[in-house]
C-alpha atoms as a PDB file:
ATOM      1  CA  UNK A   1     -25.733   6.469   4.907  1.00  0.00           C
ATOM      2  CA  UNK A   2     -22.198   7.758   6.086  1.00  0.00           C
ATOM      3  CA  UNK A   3     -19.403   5.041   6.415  1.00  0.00           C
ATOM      4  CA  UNK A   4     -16.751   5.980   9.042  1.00  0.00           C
ATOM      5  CA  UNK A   5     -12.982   5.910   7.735  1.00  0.00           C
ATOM      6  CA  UNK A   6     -11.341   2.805   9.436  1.00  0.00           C
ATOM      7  CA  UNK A   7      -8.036   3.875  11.592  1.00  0.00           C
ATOM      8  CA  UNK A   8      -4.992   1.058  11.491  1.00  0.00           C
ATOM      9  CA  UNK A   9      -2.420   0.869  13.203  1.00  0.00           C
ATOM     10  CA  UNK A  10       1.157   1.231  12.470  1.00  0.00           C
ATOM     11  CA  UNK A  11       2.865  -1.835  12.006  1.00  0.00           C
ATOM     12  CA  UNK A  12       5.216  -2.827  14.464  1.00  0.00           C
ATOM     13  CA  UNK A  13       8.865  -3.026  13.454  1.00  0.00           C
ATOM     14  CA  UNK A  14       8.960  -6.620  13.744  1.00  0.00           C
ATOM     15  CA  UNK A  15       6.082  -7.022  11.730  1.00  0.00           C
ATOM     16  CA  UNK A  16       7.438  -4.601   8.875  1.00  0.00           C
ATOM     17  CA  UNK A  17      10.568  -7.289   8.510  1.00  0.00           C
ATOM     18  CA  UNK A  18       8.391  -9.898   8.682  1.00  0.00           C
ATOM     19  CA  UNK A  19       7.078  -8.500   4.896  1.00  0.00           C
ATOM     20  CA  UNK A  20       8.644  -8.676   1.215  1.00  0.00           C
ATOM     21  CA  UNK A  21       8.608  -4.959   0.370  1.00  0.00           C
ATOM     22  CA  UNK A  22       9.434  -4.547  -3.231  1.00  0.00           C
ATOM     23  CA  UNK A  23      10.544  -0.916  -4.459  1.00  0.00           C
ATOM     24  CA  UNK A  24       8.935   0.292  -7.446  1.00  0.00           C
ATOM     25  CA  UNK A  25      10.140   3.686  -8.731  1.00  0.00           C
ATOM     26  CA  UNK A  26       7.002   5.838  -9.676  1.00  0.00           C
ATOM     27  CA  UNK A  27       6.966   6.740 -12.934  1.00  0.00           C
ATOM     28  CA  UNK A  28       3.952   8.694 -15.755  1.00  0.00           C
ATOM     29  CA  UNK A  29       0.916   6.768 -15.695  1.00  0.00           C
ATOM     30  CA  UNK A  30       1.283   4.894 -12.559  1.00  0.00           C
ATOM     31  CA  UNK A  31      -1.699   5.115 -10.255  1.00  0.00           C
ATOM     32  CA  UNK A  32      -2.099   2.856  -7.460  1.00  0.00           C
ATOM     33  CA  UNK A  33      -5.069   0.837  -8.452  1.00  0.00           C
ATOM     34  CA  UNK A  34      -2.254  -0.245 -11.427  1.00  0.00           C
ATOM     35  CA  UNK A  35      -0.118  -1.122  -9.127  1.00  0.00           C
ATOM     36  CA  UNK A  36      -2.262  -3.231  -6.503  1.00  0.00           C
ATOM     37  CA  UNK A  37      -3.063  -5.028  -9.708  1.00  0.00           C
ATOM     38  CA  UNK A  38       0.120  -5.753 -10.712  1.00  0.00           C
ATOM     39  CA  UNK A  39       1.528  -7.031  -7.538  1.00  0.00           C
ATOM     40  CA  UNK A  40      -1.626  -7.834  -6.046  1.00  0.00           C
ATOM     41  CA  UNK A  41      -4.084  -8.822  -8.866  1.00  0.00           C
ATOM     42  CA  UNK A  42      -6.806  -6.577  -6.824  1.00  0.00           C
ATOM     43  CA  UNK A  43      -7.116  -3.068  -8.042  1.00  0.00           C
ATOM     44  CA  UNK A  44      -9.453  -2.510  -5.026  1.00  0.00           C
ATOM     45  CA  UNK A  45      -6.452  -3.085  -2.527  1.00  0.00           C
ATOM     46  CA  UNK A  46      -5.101   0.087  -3.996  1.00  0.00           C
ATOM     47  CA  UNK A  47      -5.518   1.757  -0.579  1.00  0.00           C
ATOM     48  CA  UNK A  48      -2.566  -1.214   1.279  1.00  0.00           C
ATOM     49  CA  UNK A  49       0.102   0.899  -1.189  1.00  0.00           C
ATOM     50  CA  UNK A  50      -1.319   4.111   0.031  1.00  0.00           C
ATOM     51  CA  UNK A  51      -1.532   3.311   3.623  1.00  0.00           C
ATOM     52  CA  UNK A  52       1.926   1.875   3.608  1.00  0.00           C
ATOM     53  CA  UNK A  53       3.346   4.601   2.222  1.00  0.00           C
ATOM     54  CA  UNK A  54       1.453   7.342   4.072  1.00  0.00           C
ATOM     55  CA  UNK A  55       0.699   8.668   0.557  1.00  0.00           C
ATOM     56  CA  UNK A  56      -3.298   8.840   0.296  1.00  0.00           C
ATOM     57  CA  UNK A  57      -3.278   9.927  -3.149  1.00  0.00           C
ATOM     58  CA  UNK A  58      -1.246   9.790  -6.403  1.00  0.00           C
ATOM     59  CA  UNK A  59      -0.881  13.544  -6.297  1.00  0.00           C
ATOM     60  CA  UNK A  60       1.361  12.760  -2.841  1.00  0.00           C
ATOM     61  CA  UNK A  61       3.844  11.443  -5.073  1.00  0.00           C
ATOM     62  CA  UNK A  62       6.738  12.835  -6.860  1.00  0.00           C
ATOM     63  CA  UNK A  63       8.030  11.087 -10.765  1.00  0.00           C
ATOM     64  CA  UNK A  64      11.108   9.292  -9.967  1.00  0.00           C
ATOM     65  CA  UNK A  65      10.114   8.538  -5.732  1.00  0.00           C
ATOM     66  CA  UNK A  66      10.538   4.961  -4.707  1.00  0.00           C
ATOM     67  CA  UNK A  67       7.136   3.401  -3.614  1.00  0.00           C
ATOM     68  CA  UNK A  68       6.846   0.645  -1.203  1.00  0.00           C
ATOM     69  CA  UNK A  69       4.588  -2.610  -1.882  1.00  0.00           C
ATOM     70  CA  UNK A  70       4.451  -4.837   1.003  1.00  0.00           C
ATOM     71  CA  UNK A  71       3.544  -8.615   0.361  1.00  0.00           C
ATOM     72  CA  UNK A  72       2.206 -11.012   0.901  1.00  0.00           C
ATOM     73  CA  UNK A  73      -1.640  -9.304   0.631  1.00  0.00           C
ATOM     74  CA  UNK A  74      -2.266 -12.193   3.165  1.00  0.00           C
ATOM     75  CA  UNK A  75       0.257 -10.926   5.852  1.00  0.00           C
ATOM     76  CA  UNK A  76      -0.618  -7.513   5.432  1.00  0.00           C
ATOM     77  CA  UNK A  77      -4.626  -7.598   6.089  1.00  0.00           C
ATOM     78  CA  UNK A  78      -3.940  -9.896   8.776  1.00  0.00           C
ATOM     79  CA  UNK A  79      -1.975  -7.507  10.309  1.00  0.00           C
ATOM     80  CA  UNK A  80      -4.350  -4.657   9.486  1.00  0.00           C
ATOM     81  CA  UNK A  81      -7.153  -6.665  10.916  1.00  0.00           C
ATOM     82  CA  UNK A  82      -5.713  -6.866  14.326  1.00  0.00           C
END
């Protein structure tokens, strides 16, 4: 069985400021499934970070680069959801 990779689409400004984005500097050791944990207490939303940022994988992502983590997780599906 092949799943299809769902397309979303980009937020609209007015949506984007309707989010608290916290900045959190990347530093060794983070991965995103740490992260969505941390501010989401999901390591499966991992992929909200990565989407957000239009950074599909840790290895897209310099030491020191500012990382955006939108909240709330509630906002942000609906929006993804349509």
């Amino acid at each position: 069985r092949h799943l299809s990779t769902p397309r979303f689409n980009s937020l609209s400004p007015e949506e984007i400021s309707s989010l608290n984005v916290i900045d959190h500097i990347w530093t060794v050791g983070d991965k995103y499934n740490k992260l969505a944990f941390k501010y989401y207490g999901d390591v499966e939303k991992w992929w909200i970070i990565a989407w957000f940022n239009r950074k599909p994988t840790e290895s897209h992502i310099k030491i020191g680069e500012v990382i955006f983590v939108p909240k709330p997780l509630s906002t942000i599906t609906k929006y993804l959801r349509g």
